[in-house]
Protein backbone atom coordinates (compact mmCIF):
# COMPACT_ATOMS: atom_id res chain seq x y z
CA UNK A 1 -20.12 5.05 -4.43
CA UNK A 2 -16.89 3.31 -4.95
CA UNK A 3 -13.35 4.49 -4.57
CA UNK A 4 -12.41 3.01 -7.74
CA UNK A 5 -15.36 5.30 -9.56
CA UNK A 6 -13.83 7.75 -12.07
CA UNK A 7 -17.46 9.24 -12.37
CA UNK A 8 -15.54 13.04 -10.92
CA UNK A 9 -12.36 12.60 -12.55
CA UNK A 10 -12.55 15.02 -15.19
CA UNK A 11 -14.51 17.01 -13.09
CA UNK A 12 -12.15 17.06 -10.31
CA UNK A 13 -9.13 18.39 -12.77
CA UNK A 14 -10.93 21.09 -13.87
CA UNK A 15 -12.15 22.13 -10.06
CA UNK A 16 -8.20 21.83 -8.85
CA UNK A 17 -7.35 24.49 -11.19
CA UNK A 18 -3.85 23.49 -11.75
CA UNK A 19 -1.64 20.37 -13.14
CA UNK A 20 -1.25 18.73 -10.28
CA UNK A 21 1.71 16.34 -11.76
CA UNK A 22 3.69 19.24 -12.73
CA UNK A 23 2.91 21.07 -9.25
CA UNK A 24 3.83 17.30 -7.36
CA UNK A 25 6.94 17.27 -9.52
CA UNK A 26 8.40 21.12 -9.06
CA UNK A 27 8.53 20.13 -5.36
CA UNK A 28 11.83 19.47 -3.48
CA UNK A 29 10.96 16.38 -1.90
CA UNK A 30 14.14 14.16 -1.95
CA UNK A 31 15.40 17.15 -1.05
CA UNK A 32 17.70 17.06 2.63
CA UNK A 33 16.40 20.39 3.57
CA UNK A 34 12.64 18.59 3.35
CA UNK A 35 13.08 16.05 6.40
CA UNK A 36 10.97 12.93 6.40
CA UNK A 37 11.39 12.34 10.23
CA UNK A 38 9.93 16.06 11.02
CA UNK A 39 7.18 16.06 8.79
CA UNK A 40 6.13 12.74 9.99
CA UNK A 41 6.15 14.84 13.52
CA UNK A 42 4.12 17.36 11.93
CA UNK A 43 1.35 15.86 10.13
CA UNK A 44 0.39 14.21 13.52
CA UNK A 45 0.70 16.90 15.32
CA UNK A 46 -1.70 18.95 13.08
CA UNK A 47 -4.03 15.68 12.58
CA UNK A 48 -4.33 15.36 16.21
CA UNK A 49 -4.79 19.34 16.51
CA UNK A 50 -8.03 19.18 14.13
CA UNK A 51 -9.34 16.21 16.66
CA UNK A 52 -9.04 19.06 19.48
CA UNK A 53 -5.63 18.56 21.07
CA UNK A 54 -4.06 21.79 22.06
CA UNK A 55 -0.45 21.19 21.40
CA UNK A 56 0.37 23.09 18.64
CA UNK A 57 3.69 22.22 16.98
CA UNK A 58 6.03 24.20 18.42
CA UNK A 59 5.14 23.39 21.74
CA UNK A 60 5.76 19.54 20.55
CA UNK A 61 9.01 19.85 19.59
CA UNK A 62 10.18 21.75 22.40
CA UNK A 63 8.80 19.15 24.77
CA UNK A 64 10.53 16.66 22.58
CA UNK A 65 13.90 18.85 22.12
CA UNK A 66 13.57 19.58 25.91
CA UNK A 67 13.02 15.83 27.18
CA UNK A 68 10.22 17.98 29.59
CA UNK A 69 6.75 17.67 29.25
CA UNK A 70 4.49 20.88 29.79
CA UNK A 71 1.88 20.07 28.37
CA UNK A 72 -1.07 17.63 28.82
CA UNK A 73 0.67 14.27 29.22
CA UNK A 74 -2.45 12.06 27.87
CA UNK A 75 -2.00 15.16 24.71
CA UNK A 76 1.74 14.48 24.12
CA UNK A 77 1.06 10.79 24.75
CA UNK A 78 -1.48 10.86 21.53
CA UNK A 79 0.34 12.63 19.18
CA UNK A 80 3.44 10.38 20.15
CA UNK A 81 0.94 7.22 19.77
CA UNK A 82 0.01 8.50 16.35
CA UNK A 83 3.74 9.49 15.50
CA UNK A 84 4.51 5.64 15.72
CA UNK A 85 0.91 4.74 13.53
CA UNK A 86 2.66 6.54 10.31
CA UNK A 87 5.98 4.88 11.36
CA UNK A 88 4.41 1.49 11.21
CA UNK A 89 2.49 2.26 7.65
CA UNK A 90 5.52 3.61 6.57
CA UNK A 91 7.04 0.43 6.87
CA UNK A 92 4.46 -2.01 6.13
CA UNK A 93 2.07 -3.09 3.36
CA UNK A 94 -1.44 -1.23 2.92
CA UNK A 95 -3.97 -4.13 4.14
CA UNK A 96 -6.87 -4.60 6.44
CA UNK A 97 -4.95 -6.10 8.67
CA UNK A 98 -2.39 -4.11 9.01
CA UNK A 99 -5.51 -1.28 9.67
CA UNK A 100 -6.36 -2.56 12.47
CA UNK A 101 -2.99 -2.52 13.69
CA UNK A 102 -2.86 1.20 12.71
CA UNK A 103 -5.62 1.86 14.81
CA UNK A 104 -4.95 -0.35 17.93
CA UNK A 105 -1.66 2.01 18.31
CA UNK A 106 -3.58 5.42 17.38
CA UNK A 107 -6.23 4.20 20.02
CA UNK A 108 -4.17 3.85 22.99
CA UNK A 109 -5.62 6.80 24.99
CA UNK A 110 -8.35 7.25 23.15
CA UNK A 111 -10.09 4.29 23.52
CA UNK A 112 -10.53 1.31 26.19
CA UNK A 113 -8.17 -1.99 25.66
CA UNK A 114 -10.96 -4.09 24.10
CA UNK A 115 -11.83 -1.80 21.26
CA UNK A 116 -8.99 -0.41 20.06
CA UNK A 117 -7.99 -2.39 16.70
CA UNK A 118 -11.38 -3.72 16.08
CA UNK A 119 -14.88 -2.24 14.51
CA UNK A 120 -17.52 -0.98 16.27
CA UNK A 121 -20.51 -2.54 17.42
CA UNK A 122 -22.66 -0.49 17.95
CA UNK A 123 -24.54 2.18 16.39
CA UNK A 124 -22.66 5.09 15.62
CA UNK A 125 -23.27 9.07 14.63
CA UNK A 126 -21.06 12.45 14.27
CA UNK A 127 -22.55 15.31 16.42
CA UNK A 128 -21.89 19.17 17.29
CA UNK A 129 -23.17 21.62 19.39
CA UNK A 130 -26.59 21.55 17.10
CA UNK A 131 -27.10 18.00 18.10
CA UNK A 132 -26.78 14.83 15.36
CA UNK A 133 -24.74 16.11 12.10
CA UNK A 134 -24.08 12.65 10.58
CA UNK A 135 -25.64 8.85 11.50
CA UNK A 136 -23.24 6.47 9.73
CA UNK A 137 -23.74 2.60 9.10
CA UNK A 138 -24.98 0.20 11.12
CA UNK A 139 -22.47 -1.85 12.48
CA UNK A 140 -23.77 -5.11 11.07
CA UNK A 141 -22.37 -4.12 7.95
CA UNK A 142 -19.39 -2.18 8.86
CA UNK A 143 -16.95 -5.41 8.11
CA UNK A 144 -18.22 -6.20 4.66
CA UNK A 145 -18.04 -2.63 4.03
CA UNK A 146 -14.38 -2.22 4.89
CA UNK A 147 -13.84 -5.57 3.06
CA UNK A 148 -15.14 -3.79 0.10
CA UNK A 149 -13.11 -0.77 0.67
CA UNK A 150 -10.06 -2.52 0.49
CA UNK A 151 -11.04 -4.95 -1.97
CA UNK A 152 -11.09 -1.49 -4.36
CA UNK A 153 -7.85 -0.44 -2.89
CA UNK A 154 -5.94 -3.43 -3.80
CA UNK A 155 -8.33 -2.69 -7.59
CA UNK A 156 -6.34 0.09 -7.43
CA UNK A 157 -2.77 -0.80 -6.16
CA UNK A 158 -2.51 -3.20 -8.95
CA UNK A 159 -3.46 0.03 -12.03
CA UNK A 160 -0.84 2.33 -13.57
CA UNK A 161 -3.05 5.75 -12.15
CA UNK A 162 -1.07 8.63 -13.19
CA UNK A 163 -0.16 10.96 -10.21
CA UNK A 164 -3.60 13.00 -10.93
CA UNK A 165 -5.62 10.05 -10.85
CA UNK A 166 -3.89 8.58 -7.51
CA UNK A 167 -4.57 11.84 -5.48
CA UNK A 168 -8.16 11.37 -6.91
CA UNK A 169 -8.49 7.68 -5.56
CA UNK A 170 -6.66 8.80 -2.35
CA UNK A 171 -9.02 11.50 -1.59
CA UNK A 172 -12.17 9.68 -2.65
CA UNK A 173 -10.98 6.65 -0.02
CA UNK A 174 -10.83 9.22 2.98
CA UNK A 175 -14.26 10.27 2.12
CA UNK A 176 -15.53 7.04 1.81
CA UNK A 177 -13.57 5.60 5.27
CA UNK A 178 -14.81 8.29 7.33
CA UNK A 179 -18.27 7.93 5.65
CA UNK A 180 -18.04 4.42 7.15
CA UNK A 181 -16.99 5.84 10.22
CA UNK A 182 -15.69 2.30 11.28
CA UNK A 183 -14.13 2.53 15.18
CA UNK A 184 -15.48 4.17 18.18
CA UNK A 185 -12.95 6.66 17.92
CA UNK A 186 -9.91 7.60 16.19
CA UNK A 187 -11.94 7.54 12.82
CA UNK A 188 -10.60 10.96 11.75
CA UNK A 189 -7.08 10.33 12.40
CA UNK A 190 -6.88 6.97 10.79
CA UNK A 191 -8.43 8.35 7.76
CA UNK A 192 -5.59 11.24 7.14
CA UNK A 193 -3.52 8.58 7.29
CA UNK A 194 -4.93 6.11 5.31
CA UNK A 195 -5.11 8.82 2.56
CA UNK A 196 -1.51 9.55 2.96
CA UNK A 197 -0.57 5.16 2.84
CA UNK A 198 -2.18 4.94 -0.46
CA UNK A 199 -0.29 7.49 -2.11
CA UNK A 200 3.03 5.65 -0.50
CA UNK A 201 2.36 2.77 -1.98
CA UNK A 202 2.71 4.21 -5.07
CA UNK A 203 5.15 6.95 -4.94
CA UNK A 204 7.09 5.93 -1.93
CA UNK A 205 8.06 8.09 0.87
CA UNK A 206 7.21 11.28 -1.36
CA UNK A 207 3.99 10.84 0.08
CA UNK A 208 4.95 10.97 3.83
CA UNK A 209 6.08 14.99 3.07
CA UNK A 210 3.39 16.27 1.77
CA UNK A 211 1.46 18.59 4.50
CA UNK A 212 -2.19 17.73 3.87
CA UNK A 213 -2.85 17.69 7.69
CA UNK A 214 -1.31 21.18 8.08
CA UNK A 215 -3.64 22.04 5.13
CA UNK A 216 -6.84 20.20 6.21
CA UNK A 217 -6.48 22.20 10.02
CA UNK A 218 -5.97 25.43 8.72
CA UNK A 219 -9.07 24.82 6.42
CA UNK A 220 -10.66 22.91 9.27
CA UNK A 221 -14.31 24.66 8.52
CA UNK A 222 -13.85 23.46 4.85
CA UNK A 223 -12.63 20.46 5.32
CA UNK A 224 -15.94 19.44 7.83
CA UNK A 225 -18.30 21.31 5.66
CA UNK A 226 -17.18 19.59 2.46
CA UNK A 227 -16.70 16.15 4.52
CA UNK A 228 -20.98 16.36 4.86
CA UNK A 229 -22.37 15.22 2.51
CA UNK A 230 -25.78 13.71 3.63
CA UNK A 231 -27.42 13.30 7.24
CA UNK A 232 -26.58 9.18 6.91
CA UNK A 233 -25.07 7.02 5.17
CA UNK A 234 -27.89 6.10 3.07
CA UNK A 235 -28.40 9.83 2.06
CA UNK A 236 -24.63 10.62 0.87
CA UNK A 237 -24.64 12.92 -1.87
CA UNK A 238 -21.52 12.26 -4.03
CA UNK A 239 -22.10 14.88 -6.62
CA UNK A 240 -21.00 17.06 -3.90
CA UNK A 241 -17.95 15.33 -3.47
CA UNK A 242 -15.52 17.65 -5.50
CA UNK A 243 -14.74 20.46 -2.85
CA UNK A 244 -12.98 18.15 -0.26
CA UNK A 245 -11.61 15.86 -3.27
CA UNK A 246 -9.49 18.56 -4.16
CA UNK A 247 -8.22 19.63 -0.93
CA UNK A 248 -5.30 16.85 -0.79
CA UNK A 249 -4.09 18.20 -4.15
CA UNK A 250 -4.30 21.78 -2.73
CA UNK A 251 -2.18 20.66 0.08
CA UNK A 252 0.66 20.64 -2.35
CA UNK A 253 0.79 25.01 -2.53
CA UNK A 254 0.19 25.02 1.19
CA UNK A 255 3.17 27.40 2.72
């Protein structure tokens, strides 16, 4: 499947259960009391919380407010390192390369020197306590597969989507990037913010505020559940696609 497949659309505005343009629009977001700065903080905070760090955001901001650090330093150290990813896509165009310059910051402590920024080369799979949940694509093919993805993201860029249709295409691309599953590590991460860069392309920093990380770790079972969707990548089931699709647009009545 393709990002650029409407196949779900109308599908997808029925499952939301609500106008998401007029929910997107009743919201405060050039608001002062809504800071961009803080929830920047926030979403990687809670993006790094569903990857398993233990700093919850409170605790960040304190260390931050404090100049101290209590906590984990390699833990502060990530969130920090992925603080400055959504600064840099914040201020730069949404490109491959610029991807892989995403990821070489997010990978700092995550990953050894030589493969942070670049794809995997070797095989690859997602697994839990159970053992093997998910064996993604060989990495042979992982470039002209990412080629593709943003070949369909610059499809995209370039159409008048109305704000329904962009959450759509924004969802369906961080289903489709961690399907790819396309670095060692740091997959996750990069994906929530990928999601996030699409929408600012089009609708500017508006996008930056909305809490779909806070949403997607408070509905972290849901959000993995509805993430699996076959045992490989040759096995993907899109038709049950819907239930994460709509979690970015449910982000938007998250308290």
């Amino acid at each position: 499947m393709r990002i650029t497949d409407k196949t779900y659309f109308n599908d997808y505005q029925n499952q939301l259960g609500f106008d998401l343009e007029s929910m997107f629009n009743s919201m405060d977001f050039d608001s002062k009391k809504v800071d961009l700065g803080y929830r920047i903080q926030a979403s990687a905070v809670f993006s790094s919380n569903i990857e398993g760090n233990s700093i919850d955001l409170n605790s960040f901001m304190n260390i931050k407010l404090s100049n101290q650090i209590f906590k984990p330093k390699k833990e502060v150290q990530e969130i920090d390192d992925l603080i400055t990813a959504y600064e840099f896509a914040k201020a730069n165009e949404l490109n491959e390369e610029n991807l892989l310059k995403i990821h070489e910051i997010i990978a700092q402590t995550l990953l050894p020197e030589y493969r942070q920024g670049v794809y995997r080369n070797d095989r690859m799979g997602v697994f839990d306590e159970n053992g093997l949940v998910y064996l993604a694509i060989e990495a042979e093919f992982v470039a002209n597969k990412m080629q593709e993805l943003f070949a369909d993201i610059q499809i995209l860029l370039k159409q008048d989507l109305t704000l329904s249709e962009l959450f759509y295409h924004a969802s369906l691309l961080h289903l489709k990037f961690v399907h790819i599953h396309p670095f060692w590590d740091g997959n996750g991460r990069t994906a929530r913010l990928l999601e996030k860069w699409f929408l600012a392309m089009k609708i500017n920093s508006r996008a930056w505020k909305v809490q779909s990380e806070k949403y997607y770790k408070e509905n972290l079972k849901a959000y993995y559940n509805n993430i699996n969707l076959g045992v490989n990548y040759y096995e993907l089931k899109y038709d049950g696609c819907l239930d994460f699709l709509v979690m970015l647009g449910k982000s938007l009545v998250t308290k």
